[in-house]
N, C-alpha and C. Protein backbone atom coordinates (compact mmCIF):
# COMPACT_ATOMS: atom_id res chain seq x y z
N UNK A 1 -13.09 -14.81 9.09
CA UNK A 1 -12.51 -14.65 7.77
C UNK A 1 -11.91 -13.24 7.68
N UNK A 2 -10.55 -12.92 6.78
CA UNK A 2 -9.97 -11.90 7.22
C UNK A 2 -10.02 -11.78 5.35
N UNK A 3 -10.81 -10.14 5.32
CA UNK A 3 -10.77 -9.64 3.60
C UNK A 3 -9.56 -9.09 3.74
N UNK A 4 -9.43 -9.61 2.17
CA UNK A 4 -8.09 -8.58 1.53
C UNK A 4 -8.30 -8.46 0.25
N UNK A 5 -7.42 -7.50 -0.55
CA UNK A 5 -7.86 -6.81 -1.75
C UNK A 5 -6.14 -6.58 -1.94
N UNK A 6 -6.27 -6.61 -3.82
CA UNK A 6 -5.03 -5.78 -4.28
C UNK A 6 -4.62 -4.95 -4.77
N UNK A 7 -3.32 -4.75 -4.17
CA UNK A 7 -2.84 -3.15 -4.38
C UNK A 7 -1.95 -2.92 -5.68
N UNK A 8 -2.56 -2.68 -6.63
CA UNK A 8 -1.11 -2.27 -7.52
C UNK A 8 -0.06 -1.71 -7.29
N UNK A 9 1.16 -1.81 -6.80
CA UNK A 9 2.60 -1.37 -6.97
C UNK A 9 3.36 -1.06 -7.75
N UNK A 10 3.16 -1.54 -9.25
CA UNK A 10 3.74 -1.64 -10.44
C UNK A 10 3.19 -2.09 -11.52
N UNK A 11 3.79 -2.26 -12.50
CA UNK A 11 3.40 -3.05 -13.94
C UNK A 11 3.50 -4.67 -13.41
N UNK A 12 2.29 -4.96 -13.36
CA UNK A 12 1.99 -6.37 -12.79
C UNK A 12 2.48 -6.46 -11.70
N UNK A 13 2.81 -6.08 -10.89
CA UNK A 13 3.11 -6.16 -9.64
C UNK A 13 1.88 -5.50 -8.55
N UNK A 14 1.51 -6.66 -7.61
CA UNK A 14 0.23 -6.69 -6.48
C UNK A 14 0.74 -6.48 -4.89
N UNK A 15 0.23 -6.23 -4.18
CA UNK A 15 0.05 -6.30 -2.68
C UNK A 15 -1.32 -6.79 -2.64
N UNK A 16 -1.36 -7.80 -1.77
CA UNK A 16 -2.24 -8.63 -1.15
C UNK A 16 -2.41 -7.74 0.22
N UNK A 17 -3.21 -6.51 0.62
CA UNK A 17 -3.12 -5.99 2.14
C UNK A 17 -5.02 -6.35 2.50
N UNK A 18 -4.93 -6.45 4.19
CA UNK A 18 -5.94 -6.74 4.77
C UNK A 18 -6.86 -5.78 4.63
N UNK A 19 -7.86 -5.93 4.67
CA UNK A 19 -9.29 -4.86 4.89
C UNK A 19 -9.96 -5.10 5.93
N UNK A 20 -9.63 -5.11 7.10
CA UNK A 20 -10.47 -5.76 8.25
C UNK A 20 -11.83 -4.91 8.19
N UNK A 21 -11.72 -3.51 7.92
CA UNK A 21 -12.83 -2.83 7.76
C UNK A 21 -14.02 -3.07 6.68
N UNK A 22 -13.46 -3.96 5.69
CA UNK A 22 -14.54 -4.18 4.63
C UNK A 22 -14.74 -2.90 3.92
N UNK A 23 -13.59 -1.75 3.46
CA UNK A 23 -14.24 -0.65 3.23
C UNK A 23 -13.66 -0.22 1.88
N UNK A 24 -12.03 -0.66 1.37
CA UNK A 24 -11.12 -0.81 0.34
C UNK A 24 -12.38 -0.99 -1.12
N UNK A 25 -11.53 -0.26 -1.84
CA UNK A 25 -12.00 -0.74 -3.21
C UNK A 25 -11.71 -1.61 -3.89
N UNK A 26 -12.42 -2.04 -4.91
CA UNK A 26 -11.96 -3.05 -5.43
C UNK A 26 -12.57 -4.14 -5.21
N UNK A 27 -11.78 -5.45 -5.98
CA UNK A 27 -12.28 -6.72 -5.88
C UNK A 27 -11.67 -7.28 -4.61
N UNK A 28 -12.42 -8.01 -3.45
CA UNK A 28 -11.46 -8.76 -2.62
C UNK A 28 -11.92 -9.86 -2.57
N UNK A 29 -11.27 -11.10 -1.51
CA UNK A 29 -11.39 -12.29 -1.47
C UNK A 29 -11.20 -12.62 0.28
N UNK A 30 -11.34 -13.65 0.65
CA UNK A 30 -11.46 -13.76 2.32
C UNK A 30 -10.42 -15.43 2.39
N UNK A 31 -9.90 -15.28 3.15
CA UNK A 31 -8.87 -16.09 3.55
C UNK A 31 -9.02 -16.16 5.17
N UNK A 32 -8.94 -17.74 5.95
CA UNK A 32 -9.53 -18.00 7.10
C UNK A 32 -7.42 -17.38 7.90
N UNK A 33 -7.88 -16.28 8.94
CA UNK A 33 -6.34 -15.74 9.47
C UNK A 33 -5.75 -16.82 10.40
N UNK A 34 -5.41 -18.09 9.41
CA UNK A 34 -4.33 -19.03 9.50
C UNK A 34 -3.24 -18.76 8.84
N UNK A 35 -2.19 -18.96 9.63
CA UNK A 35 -0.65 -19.06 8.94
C UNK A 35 -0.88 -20.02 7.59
N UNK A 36 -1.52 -21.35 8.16
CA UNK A 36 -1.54 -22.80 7.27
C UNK A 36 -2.54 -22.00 5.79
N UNK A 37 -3.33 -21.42 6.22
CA UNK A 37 -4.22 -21.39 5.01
C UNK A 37 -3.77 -20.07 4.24
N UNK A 38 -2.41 -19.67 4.32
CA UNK A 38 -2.01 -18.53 3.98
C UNK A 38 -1.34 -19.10 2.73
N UNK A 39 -0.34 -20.31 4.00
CA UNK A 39 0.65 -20.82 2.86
C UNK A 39 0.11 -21.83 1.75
N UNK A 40 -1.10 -22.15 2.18
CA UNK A 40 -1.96 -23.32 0.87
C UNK A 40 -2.52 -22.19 -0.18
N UNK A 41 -2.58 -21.27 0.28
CA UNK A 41 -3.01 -19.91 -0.95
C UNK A 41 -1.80 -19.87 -1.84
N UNK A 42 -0.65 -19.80 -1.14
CA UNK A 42 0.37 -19.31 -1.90
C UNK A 42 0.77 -20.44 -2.35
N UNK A 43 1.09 -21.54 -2.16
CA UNK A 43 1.05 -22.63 -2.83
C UNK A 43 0.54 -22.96 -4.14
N UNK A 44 -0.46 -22.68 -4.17
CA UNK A 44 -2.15 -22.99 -4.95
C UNK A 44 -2.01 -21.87 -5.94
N UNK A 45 -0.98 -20.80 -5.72
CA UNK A 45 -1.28 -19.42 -6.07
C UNK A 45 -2.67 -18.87 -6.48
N UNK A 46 -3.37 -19.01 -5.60
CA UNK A 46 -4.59 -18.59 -5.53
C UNK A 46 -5.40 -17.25 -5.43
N UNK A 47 -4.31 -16.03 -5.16
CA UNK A 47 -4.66 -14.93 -5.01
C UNK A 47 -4.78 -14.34 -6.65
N UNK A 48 -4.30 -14.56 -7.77
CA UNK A 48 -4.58 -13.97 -8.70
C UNK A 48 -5.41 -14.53 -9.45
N UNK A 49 -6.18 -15.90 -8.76
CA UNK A 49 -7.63 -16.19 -9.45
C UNK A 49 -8.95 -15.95 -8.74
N UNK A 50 -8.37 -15.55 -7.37
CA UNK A 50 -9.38 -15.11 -5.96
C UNK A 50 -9.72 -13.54 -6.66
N UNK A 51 -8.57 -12.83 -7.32
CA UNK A 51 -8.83 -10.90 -7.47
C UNK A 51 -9.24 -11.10 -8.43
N UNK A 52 -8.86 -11.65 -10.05
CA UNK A 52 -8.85 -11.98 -10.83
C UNK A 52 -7.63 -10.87 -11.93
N UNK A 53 -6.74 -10.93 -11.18
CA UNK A 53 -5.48 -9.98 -11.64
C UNK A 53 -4.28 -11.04 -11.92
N UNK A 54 -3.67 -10.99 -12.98
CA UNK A 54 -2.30 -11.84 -13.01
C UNK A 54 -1.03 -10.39 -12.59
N UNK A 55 -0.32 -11.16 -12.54
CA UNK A 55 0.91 -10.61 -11.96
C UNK A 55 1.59 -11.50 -11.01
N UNK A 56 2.88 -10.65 -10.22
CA UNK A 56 3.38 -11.49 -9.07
C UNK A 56 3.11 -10.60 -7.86
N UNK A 57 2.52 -11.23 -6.73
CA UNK A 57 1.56 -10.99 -5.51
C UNK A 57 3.23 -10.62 -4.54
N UNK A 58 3.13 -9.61 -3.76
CA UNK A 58 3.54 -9.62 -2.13
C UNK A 58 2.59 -10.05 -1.32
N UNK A 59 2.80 -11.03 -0.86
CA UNK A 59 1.52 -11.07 0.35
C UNK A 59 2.63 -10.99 1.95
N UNK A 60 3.51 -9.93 2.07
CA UNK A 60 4.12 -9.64 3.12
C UNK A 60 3.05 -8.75 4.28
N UNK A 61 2.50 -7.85 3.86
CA UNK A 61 1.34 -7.33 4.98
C UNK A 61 0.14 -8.29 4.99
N UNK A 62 -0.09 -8.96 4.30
CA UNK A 62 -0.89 -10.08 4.49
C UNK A 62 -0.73 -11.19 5.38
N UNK A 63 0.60 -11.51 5.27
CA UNK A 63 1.45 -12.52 5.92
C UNK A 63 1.04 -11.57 7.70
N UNK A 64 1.75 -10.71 7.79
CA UNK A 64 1.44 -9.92 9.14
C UNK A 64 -0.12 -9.80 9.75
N UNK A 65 -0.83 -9.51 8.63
CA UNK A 65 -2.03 -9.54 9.43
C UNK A 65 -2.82 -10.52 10.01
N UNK A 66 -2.25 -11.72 9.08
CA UNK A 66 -2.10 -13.38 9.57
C UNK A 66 -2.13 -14.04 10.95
N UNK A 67 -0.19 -13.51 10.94
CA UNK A 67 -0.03 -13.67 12.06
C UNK A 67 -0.17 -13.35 13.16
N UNK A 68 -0.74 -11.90 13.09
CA UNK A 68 -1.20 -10.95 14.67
C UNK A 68 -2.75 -12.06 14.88
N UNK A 69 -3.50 -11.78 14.16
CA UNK A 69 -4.69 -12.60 14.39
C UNK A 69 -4.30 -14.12 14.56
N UNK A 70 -3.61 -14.89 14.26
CA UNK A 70 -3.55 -16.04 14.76
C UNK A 70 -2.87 -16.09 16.23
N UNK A 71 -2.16 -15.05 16.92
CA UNK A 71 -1.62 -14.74 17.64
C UNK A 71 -2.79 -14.36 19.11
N UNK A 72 -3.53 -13.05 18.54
CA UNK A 72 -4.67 -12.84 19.37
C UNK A 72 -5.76 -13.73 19.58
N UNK A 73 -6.26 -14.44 18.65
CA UNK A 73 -7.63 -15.72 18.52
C UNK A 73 -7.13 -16.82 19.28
N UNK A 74 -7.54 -17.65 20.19
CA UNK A 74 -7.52 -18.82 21.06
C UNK A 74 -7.52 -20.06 20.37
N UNK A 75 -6.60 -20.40 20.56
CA UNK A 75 -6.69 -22.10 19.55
C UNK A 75 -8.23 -23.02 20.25
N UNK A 76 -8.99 -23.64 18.91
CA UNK A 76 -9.68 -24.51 18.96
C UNK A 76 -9.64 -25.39 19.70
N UNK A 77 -9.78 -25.97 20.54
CA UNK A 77 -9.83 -27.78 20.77
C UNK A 77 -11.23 -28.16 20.61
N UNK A 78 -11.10 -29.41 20.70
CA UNK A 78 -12.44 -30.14 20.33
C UNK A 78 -12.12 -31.26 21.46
């Protein structure tokens, strides 16, 4: 599970960035570092009931930290 937390940028405006360290302040939430379960978040818009912040989310360094870890981790088979 990959934490992330948000960053204020603006007047209602968020960044969704990773915390691999667990060390960020704040409220965070954990999202499994799938591409698929990135885009069912954003879909779902789920990150501003995961922080409990309204606004409109970047999840562009989120999106990246995504994809490096789905990149490095070994696909499943069964």
């Amino acid at each position: 599970m990959l934490r992330f937390v948000a960053i204020e940028t603006g007047p209602d405006q968020f960044e969704a960035v990773p915390d691999p360290a667990r060390r960020r302040p704040g409220r965070g939430a954990h999202l499994h570092p799938d591409p698929a379960c990135l885009a069912l978040a954003e879909r779902r818009r789920a990150f501003g009931r995961a922080l409990r912040v309204t606004g409109v989310f970047d999840t562009g360094p989120l999106a990246e930290a995504v994809a490096s870890a789905a990149v490095t981790e070994p696909e499943h088979t069964q």
